[in-house]
C-alpha atoms as a PDB file:
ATOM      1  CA  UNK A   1       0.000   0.000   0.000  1.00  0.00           C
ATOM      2  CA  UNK A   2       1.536   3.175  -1.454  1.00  0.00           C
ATOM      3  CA  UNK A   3       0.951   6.079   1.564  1.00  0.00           C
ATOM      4  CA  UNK A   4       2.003   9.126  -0.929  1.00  0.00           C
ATOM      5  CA  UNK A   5       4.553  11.526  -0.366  1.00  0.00           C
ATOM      6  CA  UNK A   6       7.972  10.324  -1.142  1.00  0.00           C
ATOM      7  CA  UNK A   7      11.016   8.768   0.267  1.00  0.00           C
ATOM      8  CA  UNK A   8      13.269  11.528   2.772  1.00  0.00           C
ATOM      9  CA  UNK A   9      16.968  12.478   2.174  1.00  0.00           C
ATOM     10  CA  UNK A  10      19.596  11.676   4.252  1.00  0.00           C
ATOM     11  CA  UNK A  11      18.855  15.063   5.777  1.00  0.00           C
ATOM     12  CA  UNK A  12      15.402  15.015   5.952  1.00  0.00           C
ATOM     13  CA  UNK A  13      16.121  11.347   7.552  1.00  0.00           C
ATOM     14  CA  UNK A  14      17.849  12.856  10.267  1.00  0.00           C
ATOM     15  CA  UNK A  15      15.583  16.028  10.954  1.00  0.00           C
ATOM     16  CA  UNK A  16      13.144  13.122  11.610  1.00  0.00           C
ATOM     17  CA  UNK A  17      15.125  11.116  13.999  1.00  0.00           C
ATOM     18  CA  UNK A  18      15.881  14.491  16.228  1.00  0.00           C
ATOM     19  CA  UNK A  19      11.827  14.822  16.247  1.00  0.00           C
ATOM     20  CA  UNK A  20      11.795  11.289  17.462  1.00  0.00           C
ATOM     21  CA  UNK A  21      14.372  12.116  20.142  1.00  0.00           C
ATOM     22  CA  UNK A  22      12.727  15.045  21.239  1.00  0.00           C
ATOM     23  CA  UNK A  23       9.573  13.743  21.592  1.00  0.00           C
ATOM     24  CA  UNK A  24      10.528  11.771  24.446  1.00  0.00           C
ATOM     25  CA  UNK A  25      10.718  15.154  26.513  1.00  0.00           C
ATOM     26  CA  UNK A  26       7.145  16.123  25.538  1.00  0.00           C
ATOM     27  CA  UNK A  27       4.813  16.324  28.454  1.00  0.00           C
ATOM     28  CA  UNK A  28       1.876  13.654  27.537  1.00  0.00           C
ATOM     29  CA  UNK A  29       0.372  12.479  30.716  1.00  0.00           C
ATOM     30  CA  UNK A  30      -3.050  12.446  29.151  1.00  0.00           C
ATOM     31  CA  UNK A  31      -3.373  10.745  25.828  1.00  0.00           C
ATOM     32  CA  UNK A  32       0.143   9.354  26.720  1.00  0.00           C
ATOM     33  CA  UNK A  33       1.202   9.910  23.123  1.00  0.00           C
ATOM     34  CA  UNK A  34       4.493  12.364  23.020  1.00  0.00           C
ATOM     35  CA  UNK A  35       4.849  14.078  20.010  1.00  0.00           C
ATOM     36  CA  UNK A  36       8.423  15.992  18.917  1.00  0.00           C
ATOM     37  CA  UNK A  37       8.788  18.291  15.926  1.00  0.00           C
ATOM     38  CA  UNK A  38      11.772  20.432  14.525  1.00  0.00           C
ATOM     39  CA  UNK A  39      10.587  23.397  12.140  1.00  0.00           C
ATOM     40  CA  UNK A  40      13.861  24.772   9.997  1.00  0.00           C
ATOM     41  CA  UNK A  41      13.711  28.542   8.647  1.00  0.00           C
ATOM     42  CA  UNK A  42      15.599  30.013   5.745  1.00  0.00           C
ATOM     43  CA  UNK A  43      18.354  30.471   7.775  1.00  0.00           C
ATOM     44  CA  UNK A  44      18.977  26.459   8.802  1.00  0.00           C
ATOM     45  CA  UNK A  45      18.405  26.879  11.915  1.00  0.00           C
ATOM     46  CA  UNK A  46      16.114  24.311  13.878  1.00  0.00           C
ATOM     47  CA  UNK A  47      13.699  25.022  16.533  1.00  0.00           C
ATOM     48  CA  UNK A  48      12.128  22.060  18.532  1.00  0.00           C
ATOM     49  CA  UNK A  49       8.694  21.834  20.068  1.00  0.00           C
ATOM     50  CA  UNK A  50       7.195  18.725  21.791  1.00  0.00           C
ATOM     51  CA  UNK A  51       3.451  18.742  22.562  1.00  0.00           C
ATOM     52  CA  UNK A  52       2.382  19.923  26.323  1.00  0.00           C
ATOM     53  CA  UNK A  53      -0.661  18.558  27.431  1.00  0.00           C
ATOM     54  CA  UNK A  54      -3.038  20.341  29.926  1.00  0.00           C
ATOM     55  CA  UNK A  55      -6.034  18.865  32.250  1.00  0.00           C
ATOM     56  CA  UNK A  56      -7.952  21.534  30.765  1.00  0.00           C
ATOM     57  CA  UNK A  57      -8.165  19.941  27.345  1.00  0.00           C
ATOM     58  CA  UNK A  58      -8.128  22.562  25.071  1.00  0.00           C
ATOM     59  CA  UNK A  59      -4.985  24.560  26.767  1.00  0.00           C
ATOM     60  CA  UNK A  60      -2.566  21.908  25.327  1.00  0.00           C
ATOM     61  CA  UNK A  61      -0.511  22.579  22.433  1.00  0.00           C
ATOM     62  CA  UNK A  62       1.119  20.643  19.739  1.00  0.00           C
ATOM     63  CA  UNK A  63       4.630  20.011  19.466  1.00  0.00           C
ATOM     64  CA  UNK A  64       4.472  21.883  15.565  1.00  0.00           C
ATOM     65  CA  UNK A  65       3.607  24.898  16.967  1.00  0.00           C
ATOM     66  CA  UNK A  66       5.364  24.923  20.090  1.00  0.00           C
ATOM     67  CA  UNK A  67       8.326  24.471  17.616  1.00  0.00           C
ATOM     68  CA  UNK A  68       6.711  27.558  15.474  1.00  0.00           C
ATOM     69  CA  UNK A  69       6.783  29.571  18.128  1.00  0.00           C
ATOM     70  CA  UNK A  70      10.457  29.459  18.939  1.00  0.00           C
ATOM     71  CA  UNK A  71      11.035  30.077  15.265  1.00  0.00           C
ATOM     72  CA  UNK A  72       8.936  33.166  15.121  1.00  0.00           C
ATOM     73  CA  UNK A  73      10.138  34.317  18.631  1.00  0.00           C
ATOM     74  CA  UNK A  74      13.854  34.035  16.980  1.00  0.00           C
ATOM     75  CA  UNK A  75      12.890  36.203  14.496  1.00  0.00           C
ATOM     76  CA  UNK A  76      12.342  34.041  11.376  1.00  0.00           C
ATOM     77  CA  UNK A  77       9.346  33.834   9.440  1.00  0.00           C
ATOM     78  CA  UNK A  78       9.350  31.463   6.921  1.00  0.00           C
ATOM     79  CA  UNK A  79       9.202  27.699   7.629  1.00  0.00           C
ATOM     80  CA  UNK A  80      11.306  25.379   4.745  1.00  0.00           C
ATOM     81  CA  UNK A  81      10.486  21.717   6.569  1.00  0.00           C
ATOM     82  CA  UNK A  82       8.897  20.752   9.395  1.00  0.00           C
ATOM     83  CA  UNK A  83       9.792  17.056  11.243  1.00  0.00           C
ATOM     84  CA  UNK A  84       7.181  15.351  13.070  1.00  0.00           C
ATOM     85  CA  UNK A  85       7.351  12.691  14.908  1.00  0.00           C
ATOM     86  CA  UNK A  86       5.714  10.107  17.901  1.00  0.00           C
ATOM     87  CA  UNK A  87       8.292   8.803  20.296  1.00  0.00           C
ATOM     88  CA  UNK A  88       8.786   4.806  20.067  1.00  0.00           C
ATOM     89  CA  UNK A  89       8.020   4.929  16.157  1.00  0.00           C
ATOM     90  CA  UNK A  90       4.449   5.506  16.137  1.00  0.00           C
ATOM     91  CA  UNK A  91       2.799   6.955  12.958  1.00  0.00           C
ATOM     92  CA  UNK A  92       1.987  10.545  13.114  1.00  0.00           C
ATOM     93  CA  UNK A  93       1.436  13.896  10.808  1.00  0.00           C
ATOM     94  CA  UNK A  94       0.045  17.470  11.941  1.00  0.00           C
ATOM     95  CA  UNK A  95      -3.179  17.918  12.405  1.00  0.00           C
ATOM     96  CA  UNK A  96      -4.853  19.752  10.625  1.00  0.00           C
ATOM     97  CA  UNK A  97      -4.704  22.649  13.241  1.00  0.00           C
ATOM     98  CA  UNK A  98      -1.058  22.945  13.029  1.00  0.00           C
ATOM     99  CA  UNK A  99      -0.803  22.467   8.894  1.00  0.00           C
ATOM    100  CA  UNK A 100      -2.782  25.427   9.148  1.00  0.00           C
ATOM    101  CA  UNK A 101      -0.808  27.320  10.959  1.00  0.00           C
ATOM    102  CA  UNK A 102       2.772  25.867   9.339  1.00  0.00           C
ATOM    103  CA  UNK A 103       0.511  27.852   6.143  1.00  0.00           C
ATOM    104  CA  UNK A 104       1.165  31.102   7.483  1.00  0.00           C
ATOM    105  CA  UNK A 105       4.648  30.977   6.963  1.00  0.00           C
ATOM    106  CA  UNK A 106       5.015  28.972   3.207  1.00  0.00           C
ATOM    107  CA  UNK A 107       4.531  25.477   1.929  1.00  0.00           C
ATOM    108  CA  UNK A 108       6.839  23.824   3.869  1.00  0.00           C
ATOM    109  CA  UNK A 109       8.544  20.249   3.432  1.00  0.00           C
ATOM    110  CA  UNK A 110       6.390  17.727   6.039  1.00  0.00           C
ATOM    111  CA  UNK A 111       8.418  14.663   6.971  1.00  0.00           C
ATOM    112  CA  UNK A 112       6.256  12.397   8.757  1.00  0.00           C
ATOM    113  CA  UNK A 113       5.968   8.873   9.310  1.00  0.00           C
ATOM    114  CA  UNK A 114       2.577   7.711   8.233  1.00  0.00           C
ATOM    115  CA  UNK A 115       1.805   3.667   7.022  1.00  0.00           C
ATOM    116  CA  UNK A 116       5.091   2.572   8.850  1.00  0.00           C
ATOM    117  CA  UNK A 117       6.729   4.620   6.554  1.00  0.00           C
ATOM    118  CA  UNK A 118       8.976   8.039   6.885  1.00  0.00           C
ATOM    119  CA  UNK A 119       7.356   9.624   4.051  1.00  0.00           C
ATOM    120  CA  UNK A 120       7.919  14.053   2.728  1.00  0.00           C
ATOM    121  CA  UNK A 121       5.002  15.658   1.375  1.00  0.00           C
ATOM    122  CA  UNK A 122       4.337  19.985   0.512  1.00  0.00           C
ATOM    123  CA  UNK A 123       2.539  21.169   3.212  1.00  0.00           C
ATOM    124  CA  UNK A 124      -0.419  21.587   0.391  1.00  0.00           C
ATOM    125  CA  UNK A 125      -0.561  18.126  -0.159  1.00  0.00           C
ATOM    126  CA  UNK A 126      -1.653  17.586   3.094  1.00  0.00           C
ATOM    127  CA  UNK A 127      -3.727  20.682   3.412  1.00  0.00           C
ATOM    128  CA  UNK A 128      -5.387  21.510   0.368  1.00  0.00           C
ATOM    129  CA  UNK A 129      -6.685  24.362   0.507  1.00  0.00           C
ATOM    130  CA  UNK A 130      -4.918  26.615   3.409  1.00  0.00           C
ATOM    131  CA  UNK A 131      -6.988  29.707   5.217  1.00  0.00           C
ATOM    132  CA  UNK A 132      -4.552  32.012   3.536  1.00  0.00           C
ATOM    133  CA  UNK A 133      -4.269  34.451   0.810  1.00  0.00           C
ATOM    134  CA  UNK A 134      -0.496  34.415   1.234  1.00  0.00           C
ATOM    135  CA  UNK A 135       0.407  30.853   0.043  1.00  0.00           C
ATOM    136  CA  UNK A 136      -1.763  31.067  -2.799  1.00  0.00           C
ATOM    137  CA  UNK A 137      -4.499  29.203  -1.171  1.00  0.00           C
ATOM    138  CA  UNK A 138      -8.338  30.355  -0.412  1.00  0.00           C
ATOM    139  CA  UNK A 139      -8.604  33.686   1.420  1.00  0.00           C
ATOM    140  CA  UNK A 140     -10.470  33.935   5.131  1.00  0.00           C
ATOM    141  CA  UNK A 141     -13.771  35.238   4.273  1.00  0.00           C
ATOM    142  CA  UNK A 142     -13.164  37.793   6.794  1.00  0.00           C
ATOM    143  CA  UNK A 143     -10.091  38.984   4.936  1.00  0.00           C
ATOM    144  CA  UNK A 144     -11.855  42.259   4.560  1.00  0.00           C
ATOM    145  CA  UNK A 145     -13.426  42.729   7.862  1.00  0.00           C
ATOM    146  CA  UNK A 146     -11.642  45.525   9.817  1.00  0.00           C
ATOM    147  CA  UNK A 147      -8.662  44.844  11.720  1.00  0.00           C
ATOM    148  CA  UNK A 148      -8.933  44.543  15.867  1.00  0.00           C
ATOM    149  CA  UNK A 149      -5.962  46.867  15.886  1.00  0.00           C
ATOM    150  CA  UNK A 150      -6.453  49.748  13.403  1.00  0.00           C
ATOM    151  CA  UNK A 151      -9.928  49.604  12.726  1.00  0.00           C
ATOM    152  CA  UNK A 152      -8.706  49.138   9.215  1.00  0.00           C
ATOM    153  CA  UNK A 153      -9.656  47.047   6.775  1.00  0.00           C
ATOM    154  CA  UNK A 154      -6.882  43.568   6.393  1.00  0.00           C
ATOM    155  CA  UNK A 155      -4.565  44.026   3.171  1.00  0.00           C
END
């Protein structure tokens, strides 16, 4: 059974192993699945995120965006490839929460294990059809509502 995607570098190969290391520090007391990612900007640098977990269920974040947020916070914005991965093997891609928000900063690389299988797929392969003008998706259909800081309307 063919999964898609296609086979990762060497590179890619290893971005996916540090997500697998990584994920072992995520904090997963709840659905006991700990999830590590590395996001890489322009620049080659790699930010890490694991997924936190929270009793109140929808405080927890995932490990993408953690890792997103250390990228941004360092000043980059762009995101070239993004590693996922479940510690002990397990399959696992971004939800569809976190493609979304890898599709504010480009159409990334995914490397993901999926079928058994460490497969690489565009970030639109997996999402479609993004809620973004600036990947060359469909716009928000509030794109033109005004903005909660200027009272202007978006660009």
């Amino acid at each position: 059974m063919s999964v898609g995607g296609r086979a990762p570098n060497a590179a890619e190969s290893r971005l996916h192993g540090t997500a697998e290391e990584v994920a072992e520090r995520a904090w997963a007391p709840y659905s006991r699945f700990p999830v590590g990612a590395v996001v890489v900007g322009p620049s080659g640098r790699r930010y890490l995120g694991v997924n936190v977990e929270n009793a109140s269920y929808p405080a927890g974040i995932c490990a993408e965006r953690v890792a997103l947020g250390a990228m941004v916070t360092a000043g980059e914005r762009e995101v070239r490839t993004v590693a996922v991965a479940a510690a002990g093997g397990r399959d696992v891609a971004p939800c569809g929460l976190c493609l979304q928000a890898l599709a504010e900063f480009g159409d990334p690389v995914v490397v993901c294990r999926v079928g058994g299988e460490v497969r690489v797929f565009t970030l639109h392969e997996l999402l479609t059809m993004p809620f973004t003008a600036a990947v060359g998706g469909a716009s928000c259909p509030c794109a033109d509502a005004p903005s909660p800081r200027s009272g202007e309307a978006q660009p």
